[in-house]
C-alpha atoms as a PDB file:
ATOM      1  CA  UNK A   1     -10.014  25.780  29.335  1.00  0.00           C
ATOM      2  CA  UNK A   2      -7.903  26.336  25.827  1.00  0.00           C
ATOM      3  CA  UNK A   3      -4.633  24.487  27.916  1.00  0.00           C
ATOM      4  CA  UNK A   4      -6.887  21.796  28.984  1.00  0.00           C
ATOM      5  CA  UNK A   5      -8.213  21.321  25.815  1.00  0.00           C
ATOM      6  CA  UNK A   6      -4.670  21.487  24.164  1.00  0.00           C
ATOM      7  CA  UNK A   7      -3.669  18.695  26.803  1.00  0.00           C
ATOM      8  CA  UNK A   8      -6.741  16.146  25.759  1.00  0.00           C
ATOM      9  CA  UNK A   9      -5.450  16.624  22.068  1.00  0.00           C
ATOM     10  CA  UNK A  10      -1.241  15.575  22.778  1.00  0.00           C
ATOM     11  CA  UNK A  11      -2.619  12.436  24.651  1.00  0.00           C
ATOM     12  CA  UNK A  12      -4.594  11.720  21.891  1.00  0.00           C
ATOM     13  CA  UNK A  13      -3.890   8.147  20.359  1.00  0.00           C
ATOM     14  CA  UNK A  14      -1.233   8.419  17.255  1.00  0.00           C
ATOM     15  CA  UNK A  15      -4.372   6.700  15.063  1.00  0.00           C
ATOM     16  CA  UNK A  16      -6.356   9.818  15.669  1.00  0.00           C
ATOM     17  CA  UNK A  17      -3.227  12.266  14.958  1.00  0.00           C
ATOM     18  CA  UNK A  18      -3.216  14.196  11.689  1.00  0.00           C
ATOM     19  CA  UNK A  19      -0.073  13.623  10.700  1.00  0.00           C
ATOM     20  CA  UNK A  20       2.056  15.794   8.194  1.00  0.00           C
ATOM     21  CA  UNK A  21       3.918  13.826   5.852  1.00  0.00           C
ATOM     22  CA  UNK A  22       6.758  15.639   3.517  1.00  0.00           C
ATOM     23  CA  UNK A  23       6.516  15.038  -0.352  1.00  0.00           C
ATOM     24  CA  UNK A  24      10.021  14.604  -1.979  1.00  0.00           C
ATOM     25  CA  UNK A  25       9.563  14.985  -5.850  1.00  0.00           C
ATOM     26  CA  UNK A  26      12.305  12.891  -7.702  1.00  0.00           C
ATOM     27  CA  UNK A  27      11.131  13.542 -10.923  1.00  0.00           C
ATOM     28  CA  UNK A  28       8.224  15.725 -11.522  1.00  0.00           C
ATOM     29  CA  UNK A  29       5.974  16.061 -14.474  1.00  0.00           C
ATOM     30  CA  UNK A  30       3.385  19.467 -14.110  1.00  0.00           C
ATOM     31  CA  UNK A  31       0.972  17.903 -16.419  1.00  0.00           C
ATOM     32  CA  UNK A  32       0.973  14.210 -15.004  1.00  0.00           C
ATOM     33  CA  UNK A  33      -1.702  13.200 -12.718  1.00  0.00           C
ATOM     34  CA  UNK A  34       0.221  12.411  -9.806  1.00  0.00           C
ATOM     35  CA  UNK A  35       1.111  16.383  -9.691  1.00  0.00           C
ATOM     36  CA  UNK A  36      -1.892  17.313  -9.071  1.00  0.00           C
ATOM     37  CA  UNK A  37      -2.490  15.521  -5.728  1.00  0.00           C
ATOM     38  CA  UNK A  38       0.690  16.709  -4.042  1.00  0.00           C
ATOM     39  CA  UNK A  39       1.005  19.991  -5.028  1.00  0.00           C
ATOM     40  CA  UNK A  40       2.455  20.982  -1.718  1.00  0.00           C
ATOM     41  CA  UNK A  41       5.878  19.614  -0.159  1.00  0.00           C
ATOM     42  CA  UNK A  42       3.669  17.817   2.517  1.00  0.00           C
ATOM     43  CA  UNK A  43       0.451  16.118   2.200  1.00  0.00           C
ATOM     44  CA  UNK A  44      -2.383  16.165   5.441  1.00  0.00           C
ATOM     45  CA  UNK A  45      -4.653  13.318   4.793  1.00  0.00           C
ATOM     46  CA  UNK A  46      -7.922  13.464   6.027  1.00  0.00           C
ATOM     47  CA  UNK A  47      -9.560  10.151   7.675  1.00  0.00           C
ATOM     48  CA  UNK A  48     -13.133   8.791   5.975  1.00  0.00           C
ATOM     49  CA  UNK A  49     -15.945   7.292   7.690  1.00  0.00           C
ATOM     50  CA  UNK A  50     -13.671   3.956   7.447  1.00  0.00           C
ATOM     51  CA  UNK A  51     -10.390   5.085   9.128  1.00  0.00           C
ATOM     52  CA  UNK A  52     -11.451   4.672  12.772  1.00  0.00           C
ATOM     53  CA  UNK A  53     -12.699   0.987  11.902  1.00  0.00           C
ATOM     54  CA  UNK A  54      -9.628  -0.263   9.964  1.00  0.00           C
ATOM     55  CA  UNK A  55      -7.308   1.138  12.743  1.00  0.00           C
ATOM     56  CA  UNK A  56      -9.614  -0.749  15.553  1.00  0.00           C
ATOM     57  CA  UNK A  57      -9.430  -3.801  13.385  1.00  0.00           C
ATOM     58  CA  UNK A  58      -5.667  -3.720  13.145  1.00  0.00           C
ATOM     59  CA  UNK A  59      -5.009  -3.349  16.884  1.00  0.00           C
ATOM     60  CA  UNK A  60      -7.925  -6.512  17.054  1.00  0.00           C
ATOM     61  CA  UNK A  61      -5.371  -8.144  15.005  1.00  0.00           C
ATOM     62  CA  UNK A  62      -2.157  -7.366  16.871  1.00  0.00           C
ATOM     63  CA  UNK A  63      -3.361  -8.412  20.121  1.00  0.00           C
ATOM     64  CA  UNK A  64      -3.080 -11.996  18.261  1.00  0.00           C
ATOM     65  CA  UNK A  65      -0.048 -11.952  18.883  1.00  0.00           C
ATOM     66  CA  UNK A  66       3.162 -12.927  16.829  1.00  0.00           C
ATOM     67  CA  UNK A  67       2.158 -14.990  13.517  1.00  0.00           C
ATOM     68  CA  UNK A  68       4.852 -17.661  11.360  1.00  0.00           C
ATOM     69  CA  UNK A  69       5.973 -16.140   8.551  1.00  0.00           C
ATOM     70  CA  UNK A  70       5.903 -17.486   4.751  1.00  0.00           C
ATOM     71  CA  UNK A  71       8.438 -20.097   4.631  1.00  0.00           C
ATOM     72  CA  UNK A  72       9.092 -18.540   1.855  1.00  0.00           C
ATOM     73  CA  UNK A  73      10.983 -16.296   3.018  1.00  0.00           C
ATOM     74  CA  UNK A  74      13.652 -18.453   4.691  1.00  0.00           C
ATOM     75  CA  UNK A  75      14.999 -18.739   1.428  1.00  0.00           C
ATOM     76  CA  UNK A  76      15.401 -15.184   1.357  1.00  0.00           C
ATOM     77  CA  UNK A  77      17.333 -15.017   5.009  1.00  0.00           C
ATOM     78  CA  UNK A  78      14.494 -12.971   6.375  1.00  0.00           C
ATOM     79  CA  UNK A  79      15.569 -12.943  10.360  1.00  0.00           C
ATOM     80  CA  UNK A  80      13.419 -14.602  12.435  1.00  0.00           C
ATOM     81  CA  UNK A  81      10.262 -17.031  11.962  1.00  0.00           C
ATOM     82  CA  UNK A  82       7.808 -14.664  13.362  1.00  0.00           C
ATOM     83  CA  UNK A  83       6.347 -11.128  12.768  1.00  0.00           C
ATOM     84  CA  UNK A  84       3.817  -9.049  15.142  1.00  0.00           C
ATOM     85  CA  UNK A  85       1.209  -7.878  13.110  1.00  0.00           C
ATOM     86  CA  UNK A  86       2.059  -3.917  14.103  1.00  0.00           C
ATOM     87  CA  UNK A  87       5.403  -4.284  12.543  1.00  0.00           C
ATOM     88  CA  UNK A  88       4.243  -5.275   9.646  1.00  0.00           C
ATOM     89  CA  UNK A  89       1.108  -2.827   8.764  1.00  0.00           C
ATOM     90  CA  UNK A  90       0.936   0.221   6.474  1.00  0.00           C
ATOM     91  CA  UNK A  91       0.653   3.274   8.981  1.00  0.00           C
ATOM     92  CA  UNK A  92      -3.182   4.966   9.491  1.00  0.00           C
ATOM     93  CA  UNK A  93      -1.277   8.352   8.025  1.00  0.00           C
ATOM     94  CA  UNK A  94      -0.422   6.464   4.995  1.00  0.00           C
ATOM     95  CA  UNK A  95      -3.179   4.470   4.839  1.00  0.00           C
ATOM     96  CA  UNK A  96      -5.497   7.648   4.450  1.00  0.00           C
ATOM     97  CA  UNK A  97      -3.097   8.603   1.588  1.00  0.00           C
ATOM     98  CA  UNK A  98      -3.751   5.634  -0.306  1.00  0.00           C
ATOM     99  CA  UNK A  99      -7.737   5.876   0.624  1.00  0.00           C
ATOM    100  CA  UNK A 100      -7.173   9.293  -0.984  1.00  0.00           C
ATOM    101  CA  UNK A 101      -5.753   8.436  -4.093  1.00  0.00           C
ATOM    102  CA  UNK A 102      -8.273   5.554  -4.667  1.00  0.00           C
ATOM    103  CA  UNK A 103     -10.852   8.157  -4.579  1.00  0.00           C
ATOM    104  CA  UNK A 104      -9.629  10.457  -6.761  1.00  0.00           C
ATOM    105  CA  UNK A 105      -7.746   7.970  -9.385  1.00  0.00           C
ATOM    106  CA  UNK A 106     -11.084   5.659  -9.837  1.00  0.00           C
ATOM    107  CA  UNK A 107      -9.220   2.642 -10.809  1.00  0.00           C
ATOM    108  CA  UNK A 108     -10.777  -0.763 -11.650  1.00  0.00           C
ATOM    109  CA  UNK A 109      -8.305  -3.095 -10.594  1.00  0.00           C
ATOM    110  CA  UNK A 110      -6.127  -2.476  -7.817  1.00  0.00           C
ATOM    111  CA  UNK A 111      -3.605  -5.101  -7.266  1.00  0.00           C
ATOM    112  CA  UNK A 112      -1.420  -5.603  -4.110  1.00  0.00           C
ATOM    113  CA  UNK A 113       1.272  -8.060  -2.927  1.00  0.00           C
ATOM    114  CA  UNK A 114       1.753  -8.960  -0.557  1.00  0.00           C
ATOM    115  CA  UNK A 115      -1.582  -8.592   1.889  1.00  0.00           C
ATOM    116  CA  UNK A 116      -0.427  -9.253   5.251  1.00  0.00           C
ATOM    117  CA  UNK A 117      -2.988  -8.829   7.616  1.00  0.00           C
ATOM    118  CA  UNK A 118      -5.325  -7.073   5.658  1.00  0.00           C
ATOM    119  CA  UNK A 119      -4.333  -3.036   7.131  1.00  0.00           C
ATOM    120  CA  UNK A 120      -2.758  -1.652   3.927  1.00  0.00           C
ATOM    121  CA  UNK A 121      -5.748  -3.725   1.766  1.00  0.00           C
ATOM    122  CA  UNK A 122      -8.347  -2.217   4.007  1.00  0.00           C
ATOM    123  CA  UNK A 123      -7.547   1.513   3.177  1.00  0.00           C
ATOM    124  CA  UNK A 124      -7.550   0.234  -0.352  1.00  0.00           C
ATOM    125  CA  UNK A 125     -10.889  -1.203  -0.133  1.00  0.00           C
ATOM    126  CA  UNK A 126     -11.841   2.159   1.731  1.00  0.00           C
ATOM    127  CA  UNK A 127     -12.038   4.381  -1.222  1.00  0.00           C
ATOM    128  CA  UNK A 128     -13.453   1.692  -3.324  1.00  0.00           C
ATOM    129  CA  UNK A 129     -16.150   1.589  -1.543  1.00  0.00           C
ATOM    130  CA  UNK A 130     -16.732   5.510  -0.952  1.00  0.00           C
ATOM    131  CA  UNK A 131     -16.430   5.192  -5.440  1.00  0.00           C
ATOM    132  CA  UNK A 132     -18.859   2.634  -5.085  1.00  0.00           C
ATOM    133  CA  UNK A 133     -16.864   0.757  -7.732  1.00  0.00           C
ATOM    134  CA  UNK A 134     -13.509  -0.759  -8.726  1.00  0.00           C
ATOM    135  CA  UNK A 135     -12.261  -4.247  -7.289  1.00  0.00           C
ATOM    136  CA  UNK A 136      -9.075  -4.799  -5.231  1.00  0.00           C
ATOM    137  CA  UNK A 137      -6.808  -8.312  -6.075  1.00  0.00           C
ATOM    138  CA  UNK A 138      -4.763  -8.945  -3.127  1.00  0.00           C
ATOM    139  CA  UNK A 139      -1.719 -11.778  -3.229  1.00  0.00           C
ATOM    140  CA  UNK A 140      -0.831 -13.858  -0.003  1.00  0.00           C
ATOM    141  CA  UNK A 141       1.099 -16.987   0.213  1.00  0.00           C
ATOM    142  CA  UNK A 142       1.188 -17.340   3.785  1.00  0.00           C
ATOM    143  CA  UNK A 143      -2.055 -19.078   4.190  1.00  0.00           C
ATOM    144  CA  UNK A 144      -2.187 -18.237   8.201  1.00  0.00           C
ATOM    145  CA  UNK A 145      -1.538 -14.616   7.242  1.00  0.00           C
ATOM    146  CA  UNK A 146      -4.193 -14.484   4.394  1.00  0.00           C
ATOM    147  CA  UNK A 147      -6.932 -15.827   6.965  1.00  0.00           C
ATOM    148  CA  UNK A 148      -6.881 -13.246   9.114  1.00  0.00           C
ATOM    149  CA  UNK A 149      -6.511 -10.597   6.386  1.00  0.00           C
ATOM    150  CA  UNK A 150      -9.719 -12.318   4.703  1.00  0.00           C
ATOM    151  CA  UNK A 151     -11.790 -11.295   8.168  1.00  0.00           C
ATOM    152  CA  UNK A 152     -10.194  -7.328   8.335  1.00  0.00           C
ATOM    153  CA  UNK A 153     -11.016  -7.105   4.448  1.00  0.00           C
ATOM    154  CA  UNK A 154     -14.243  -8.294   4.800  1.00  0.00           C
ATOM    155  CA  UNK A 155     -15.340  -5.950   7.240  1.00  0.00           C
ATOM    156  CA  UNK A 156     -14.895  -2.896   5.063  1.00  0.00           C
ATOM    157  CA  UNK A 157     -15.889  -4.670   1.697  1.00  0.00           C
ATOM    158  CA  UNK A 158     -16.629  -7.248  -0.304  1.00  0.00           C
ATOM    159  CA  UNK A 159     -14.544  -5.746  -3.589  1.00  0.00           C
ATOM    160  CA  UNK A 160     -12.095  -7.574  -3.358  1.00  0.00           C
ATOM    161  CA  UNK A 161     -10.538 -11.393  -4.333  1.00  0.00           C
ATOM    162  CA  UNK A 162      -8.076 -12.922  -1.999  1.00  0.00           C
ATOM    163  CA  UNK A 163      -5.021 -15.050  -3.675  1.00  0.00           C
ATOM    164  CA  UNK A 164      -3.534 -17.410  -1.790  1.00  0.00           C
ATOM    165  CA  UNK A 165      -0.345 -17.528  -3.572  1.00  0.00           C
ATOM    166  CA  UNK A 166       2.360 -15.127  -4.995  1.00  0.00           C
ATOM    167  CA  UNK A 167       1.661 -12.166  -7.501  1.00  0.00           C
ATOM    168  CA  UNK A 168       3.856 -13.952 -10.148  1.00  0.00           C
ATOM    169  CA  UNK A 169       2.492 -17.207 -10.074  1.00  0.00           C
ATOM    170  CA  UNK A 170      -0.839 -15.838 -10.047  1.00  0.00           C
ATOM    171  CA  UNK A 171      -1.652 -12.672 -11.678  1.00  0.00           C
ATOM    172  CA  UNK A 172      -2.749 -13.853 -15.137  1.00  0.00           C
ATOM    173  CA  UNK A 173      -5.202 -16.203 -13.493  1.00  0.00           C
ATOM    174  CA  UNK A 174      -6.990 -13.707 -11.864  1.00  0.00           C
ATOM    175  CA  UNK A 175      -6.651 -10.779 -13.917  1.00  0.00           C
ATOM    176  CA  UNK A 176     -10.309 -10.576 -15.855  1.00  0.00           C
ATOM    177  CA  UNK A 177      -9.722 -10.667 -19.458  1.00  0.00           C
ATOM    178  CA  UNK A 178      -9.505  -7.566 -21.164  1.00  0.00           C
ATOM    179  CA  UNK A 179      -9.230  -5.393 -17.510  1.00  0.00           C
ATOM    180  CA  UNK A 180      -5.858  -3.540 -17.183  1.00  0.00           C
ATOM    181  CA  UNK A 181      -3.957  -2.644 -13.385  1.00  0.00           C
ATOM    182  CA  UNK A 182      -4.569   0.878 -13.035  1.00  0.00           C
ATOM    183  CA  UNK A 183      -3.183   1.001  -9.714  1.00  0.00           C
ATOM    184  CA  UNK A 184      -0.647  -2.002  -7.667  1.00  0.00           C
ATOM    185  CA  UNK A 185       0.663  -1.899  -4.803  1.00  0.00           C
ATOM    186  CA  UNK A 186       4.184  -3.597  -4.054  1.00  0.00           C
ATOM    187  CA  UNK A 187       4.760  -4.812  -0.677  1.00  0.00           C
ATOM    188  CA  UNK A 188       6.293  -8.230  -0.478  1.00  0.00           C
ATOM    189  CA  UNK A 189       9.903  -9.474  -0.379  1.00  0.00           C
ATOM    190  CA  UNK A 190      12.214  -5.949  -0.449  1.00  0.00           C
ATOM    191  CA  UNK A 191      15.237  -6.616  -2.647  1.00  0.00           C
ATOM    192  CA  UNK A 192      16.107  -4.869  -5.798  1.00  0.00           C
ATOM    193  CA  UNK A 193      15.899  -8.753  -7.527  1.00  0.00           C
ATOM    194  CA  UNK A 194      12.139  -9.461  -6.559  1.00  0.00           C
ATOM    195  CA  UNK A 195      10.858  -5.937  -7.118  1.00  0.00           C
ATOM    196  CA  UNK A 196      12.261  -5.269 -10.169  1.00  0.00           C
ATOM    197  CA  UNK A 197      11.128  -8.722 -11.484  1.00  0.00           C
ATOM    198  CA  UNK A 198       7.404  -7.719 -10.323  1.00  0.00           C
ATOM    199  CA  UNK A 199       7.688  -4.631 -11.383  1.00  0.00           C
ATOM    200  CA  UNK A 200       8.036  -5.805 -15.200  1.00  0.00           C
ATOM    201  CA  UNK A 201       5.045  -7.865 -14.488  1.00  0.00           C
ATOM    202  CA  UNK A 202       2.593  -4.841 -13.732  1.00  0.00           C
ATOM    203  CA  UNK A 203       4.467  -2.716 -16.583  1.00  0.00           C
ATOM    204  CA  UNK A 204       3.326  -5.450 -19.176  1.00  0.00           C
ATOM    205  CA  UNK A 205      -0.804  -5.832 -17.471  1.00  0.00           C
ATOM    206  CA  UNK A 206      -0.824  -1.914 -16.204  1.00  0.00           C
ATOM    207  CA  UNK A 207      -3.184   0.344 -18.076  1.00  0.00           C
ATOM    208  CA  UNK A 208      -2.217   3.841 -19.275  1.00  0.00           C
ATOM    209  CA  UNK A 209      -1.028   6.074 -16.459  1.00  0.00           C
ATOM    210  CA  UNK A 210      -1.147   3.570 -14.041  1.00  0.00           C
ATOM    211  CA  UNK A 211      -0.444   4.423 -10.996  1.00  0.00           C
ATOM    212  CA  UNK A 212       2.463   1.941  -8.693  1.00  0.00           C
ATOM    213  CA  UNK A 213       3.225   2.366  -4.733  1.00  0.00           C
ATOM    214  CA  UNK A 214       6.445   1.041  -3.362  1.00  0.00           C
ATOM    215  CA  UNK A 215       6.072   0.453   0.011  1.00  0.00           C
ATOM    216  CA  UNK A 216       9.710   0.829   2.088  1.00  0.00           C
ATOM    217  CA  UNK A 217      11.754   2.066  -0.485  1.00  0.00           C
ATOM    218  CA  UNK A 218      14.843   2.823   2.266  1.00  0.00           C
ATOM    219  CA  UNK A 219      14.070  -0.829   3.604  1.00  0.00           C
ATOM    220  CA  UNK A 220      18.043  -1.433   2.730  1.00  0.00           C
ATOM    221  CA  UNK A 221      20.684  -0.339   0.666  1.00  0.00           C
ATOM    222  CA  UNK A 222      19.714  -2.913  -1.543  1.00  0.00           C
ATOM    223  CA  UNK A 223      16.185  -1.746  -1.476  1.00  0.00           C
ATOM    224  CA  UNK A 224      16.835   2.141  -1.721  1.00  0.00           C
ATOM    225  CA  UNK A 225      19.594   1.551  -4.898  1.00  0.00           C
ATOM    226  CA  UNK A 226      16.343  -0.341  -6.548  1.00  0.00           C
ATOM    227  CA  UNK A 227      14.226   2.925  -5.580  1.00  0.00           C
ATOM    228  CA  UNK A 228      16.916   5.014  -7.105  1.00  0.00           C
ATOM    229  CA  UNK A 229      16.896   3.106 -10.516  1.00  0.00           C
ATOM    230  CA  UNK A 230      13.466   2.716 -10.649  1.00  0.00           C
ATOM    231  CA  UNK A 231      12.657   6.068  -9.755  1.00  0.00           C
ATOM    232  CA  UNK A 232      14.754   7.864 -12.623  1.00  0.00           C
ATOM    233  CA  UNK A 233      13.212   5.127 -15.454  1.00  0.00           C
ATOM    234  CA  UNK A 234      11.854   7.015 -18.471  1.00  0.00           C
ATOM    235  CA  UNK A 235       8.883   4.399 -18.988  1.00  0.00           C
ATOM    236  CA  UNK A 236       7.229   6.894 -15.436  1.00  0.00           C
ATOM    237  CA  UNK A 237       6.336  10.515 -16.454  1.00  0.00           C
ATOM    238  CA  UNK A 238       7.020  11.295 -12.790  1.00  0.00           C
ATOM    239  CA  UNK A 239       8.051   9.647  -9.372  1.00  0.00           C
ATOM    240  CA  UNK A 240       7.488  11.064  -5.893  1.00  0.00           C
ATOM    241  CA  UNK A 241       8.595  10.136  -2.204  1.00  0.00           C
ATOM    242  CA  UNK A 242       6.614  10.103   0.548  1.00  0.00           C
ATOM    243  CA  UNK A 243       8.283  10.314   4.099  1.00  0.00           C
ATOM    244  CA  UNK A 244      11.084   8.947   2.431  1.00  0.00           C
ATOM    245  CA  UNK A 245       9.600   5.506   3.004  1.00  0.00           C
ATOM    246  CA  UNK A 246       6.843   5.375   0.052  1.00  0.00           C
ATOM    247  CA  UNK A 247       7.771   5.516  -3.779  1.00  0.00           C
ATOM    248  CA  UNK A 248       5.254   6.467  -6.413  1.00  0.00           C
ATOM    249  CA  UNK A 249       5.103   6.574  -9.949  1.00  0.00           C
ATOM    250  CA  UNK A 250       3.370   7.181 -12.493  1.00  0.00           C
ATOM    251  CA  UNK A 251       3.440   5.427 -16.117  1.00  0.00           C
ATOM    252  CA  UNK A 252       3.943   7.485 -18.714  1.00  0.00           C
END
C-alpha cells in the first residue's frame, strides 16, 4: 500500500510538487527583515487556498497558444516575434514564495513590470487578498498581453490597477500621492541598461525597507554582471538568491 501510495505522489503534476528551493545569501544582514524569512539555506513554500487556481488559470492561458510580443522589444533584438505563455510565467514554487512574503511584509503598494500574462501578478494578488489589504500596480505595454493578464488577475482580486504602458513612463501617474513602493517586482526587458535605469526609479518612490525582486538574474552575462553590482550596493542592508534565478534585496 505505502509503494503504491509513494507511486501516486512521483506522478503527481510538478504544480502540486513541494519544491525545495536553495537560498544563496550574498550579503546578509541578521537584523534586516529579509533574514528572518530565510533563515534556512532552502526555503519550502507552502501553497494557499489560491495556488491551485492561479496554476489552472495559467495552463487556461497557455493552451492559447503563442502570443506577439511588445514591439518593443525588437528594438532590443529580443529573438523571435512570439512567446508561449509557459515560457514566460513565474514558476508555482516561486510564486508561493512571493505569496509568502506578501503576507508577512504587509505592503501597500506592490508594483511590478512587466505583467505578462498575469501568473507572477496573481501570486501577488494572492497574499493581498489573504491580508485583506494592500493594492498591486502592474505595468504592460503589450496591449494583447495585458488583456489576458486583466482576466487571470481578476479572478483572484480586484486589488489591483492594470497599466497599459511601461513602468517609466508611467509610474508617477499612478502612484497615489503620498503612498510609497514597499515592495516591486522587476521583470521586463533583462539587460544591465534597463534594470539599472528602473531600478533608480523605485529607489527614489520606495518606502523604508522596501523590499525589490529581480526576476532572472542569470538571464545573461549581461544580466548576471547587473545582479552582481546591484547585489553588493550599500543603499540594500542585505541581498539574497533564490535558485540562483531570483535576486532580493532589501533597502537599507
Amino acid at each position: 500500500m505505502l509503494k503504491k501510495i509513494a507511486q501516486s505522489l512521483q506522478k503527481l503534476p510538478h504544480k502540486f510538487k513541494k519544491a525545495k528551493i536553495p537560498v544563496t545569501w550574498i550579503r546578509k544582514n541578521d537584523y534586516s527583515w529579509l533574514s528572518q524569512q530565510f533563515i534556512k539555506d532552502f526555503i519550502k513554500p507552502e501553497k494557499t487556498a489560491f495556488s491551485t487556481k492561479i496554476e489552472n488559470l495559467a495552463q487556461d492561458t497557455n493552451k492559447l497558444g503563442p502570443q506577439p510580443l511588445w514591439e518593443g522589444y525588437a528594438s532590443n533584438n529580443i529573438a523571435g516575434s512570439t512567446r508561449m505563455p509557459n515560457n514566460v510565467r513565474t514558476s508555482a514554487t516561486m510564486g508561493n514564495i512571493y505569496t509568502y512574503l506578501v503576507q508577512k511584509r504587509q505592503p501597500s503598494i506592490i508594483v511590478e513590470f512587466g505583467t505578462a500574462f498575469g501568473v507572477s501578478g496573481m501570486y501577488f494578488l494572492a497574499g493581498l487578498e489573504l491580508n485583506h489589504k494592500g493594492k498591486l500596480l502592474t505595468f504592460e505595454p503589450n496591449e494583447v498581453w495585458r488583456n489576458i493578464a486583466q482576466k487571470n488577475l481578476l479572478q483572484i482580486s480586484e486589488k489591483f490597477s492594470s497599466i497599459a504602458g511601461t513602468f517609466e513612463e508611467n509610474i508617477d501617474n499612478v502612484l497615489p500621492q503620498g503612498e510609497s513602493i514597499d515592495m516591486a517586482f522587476i521583470d521586463a526587458i533583462h539587460t544591465k541598461e534597463f534594470v539599472m535605469s528602473q531600478l533608480e526609479i523605485v529607489l527614489a518612490r520606495c518606502s523604508n525597507k522596501a523590499i525589490i525582486i529581480l526576476d532572472d538574474i542569470n538571464f545573461s552575462d549581461n544580466m548576471n554582471e547587473c545582479w552582481q553590482e546591484i547585489s553588493v550596493d550599500d543603499r540594500f542592508s542585505c541581498s539574497v538568491e533564490l535558485s540562483k534565478r531570483v535576486g532580493i534585496l532589501e533597502v537599507a
